[in-house]
Protein backbone atom coordinates (compact mmCIF):
# COMPACT_ATOMS: atom_id res chain seq x y z
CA UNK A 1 73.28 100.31 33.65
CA UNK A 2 74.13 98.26 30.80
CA UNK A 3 77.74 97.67 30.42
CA UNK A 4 77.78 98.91 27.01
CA UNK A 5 76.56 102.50 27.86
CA UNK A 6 79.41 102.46 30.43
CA UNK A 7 80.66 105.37 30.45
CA UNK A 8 79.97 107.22 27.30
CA UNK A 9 75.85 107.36 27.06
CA UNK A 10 74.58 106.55 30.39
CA UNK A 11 75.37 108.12 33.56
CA UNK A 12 76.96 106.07 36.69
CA UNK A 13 75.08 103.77 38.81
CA UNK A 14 75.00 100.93 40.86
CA UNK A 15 71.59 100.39 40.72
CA UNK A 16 69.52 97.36 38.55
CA UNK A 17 68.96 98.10 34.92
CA UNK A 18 64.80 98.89 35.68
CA UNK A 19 66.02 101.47 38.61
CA UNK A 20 68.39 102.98 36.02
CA UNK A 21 65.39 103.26 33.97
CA UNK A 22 63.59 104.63 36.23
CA UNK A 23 65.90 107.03 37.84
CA UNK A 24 66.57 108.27 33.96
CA UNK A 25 63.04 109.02 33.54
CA UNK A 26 63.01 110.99 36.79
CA UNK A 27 65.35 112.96 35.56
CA UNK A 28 64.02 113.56 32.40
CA UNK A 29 61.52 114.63 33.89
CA UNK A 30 62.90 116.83 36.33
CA UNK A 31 64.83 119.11 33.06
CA UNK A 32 61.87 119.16 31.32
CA UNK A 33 59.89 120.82 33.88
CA UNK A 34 63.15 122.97 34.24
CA UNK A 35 62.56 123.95 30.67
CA UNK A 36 58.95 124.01 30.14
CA UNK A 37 58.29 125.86 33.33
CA UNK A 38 61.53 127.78 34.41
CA UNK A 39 64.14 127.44 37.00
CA UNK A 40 62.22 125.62 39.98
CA UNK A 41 62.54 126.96 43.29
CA UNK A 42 64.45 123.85 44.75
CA UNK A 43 66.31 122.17 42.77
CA UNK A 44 66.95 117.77 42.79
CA UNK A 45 71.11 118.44 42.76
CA UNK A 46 71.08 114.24 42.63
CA UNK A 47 68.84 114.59 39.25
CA UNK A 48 71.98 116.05 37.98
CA UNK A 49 74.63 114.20 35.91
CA UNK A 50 77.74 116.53 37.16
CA UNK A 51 76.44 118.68 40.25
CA UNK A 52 79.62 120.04 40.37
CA UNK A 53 78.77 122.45 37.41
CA UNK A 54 75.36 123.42 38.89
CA UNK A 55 77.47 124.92 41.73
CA UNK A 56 79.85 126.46 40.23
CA UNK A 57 76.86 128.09 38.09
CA UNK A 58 75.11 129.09 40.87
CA UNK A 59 78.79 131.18 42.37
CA UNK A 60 78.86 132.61 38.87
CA UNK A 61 75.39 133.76 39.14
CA UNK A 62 76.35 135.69 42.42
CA UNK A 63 79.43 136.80 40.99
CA UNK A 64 77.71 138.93 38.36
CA UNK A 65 74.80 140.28 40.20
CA UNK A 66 77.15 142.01 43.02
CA UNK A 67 80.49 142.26 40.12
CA UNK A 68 82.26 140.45 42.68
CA UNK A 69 85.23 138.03 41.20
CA UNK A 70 84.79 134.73 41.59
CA UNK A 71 87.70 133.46 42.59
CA UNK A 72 87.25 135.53 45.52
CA UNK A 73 84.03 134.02 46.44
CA UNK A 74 83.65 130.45 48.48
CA UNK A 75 80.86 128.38 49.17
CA UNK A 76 78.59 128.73 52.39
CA UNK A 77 75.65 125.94 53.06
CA UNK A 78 72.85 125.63 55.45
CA UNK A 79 70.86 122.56 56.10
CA UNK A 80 67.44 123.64 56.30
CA UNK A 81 65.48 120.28 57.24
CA UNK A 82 63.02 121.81 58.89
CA UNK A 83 61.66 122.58 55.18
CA UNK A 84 60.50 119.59 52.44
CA UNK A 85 61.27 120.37 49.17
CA UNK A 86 57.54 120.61 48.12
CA UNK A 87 56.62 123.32 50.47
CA UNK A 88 59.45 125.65 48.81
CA UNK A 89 57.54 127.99 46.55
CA UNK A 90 60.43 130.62 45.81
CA UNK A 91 64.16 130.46 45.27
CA UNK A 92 66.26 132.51 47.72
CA UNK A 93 67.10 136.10 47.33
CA UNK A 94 70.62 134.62 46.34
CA UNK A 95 72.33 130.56 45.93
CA UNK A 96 69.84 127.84 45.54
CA UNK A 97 67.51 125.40 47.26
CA UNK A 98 69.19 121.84 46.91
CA UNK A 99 67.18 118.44 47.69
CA UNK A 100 68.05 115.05 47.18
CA UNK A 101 71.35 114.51 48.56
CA UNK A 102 73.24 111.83 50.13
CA UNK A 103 75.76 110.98 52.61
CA UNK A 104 77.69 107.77 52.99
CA UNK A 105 79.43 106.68 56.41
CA UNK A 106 77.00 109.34 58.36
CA UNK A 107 73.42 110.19 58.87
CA UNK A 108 71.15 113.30 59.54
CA UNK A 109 69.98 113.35 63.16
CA UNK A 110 66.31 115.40 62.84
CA UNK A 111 66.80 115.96 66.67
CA UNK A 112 70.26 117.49 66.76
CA UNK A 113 70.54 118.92 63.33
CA UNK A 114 73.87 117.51 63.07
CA UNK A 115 75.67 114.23 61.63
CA UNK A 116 75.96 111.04 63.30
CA UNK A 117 78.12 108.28 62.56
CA UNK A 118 76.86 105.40 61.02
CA UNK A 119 79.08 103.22 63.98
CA UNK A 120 79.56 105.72 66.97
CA UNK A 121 81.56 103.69 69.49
């Protein structure tokens, strides 16, 4: 990203101006279908600029439908890889379908469904 979008236009990245670019555009993308089309039934949580919010949105959202307080709510996740993003045709009864995410120091293992370290001794 160009140092002079740093940090007020653009958001954060590491990556080459033309992956910038291109990552933008994927997101663009991605909210425009959000708009055009409605909520999708997974959603790209690395398409967003502060996932953070999303989360907290998608407590609040459970909150209200049971009239539970949220502060008295937590989160819960379950990694569901035996599922790719495109073959998810409807959101859950409640929460959300997340894709996209990424781990540093660790890795997925398809085989165990658990983490491995990047440098097991």
């Amino acid at each position: 990203m160009p140092v002079e979008w740093q940090p007020v236009v653009g958001f954060l990245s590491l990556k080459p101006l033309a992956s910038w670019i291109n990552d933008l555009n994927e997101r663009i993308s991605f909210l425009s279908k959000w708009v055009d089309q409605g909520a999708p039934p997974a959603f790209w949580i690395s398409g967003f600029f502060f996932p953070q919010a999303f989360f907290t949105g998608t407590l609040q959202n459970y909150a209200r439908k049971y009239k539970i307080a949220i502060d008295q709510l937590s989160y819960d996740f379950k990694v569901c890889d035996d599922a790719a993003a495109s073959s998810i045709t409807e959101p859950p009864d409640d929460g959300c379908f997340v894709h996209g995410m990424f781990m540093e120091g660790a890795r997925w293992n398809d085989s165990t469904h658990f983490l491995d370290e990047s440098n097991p001794k």
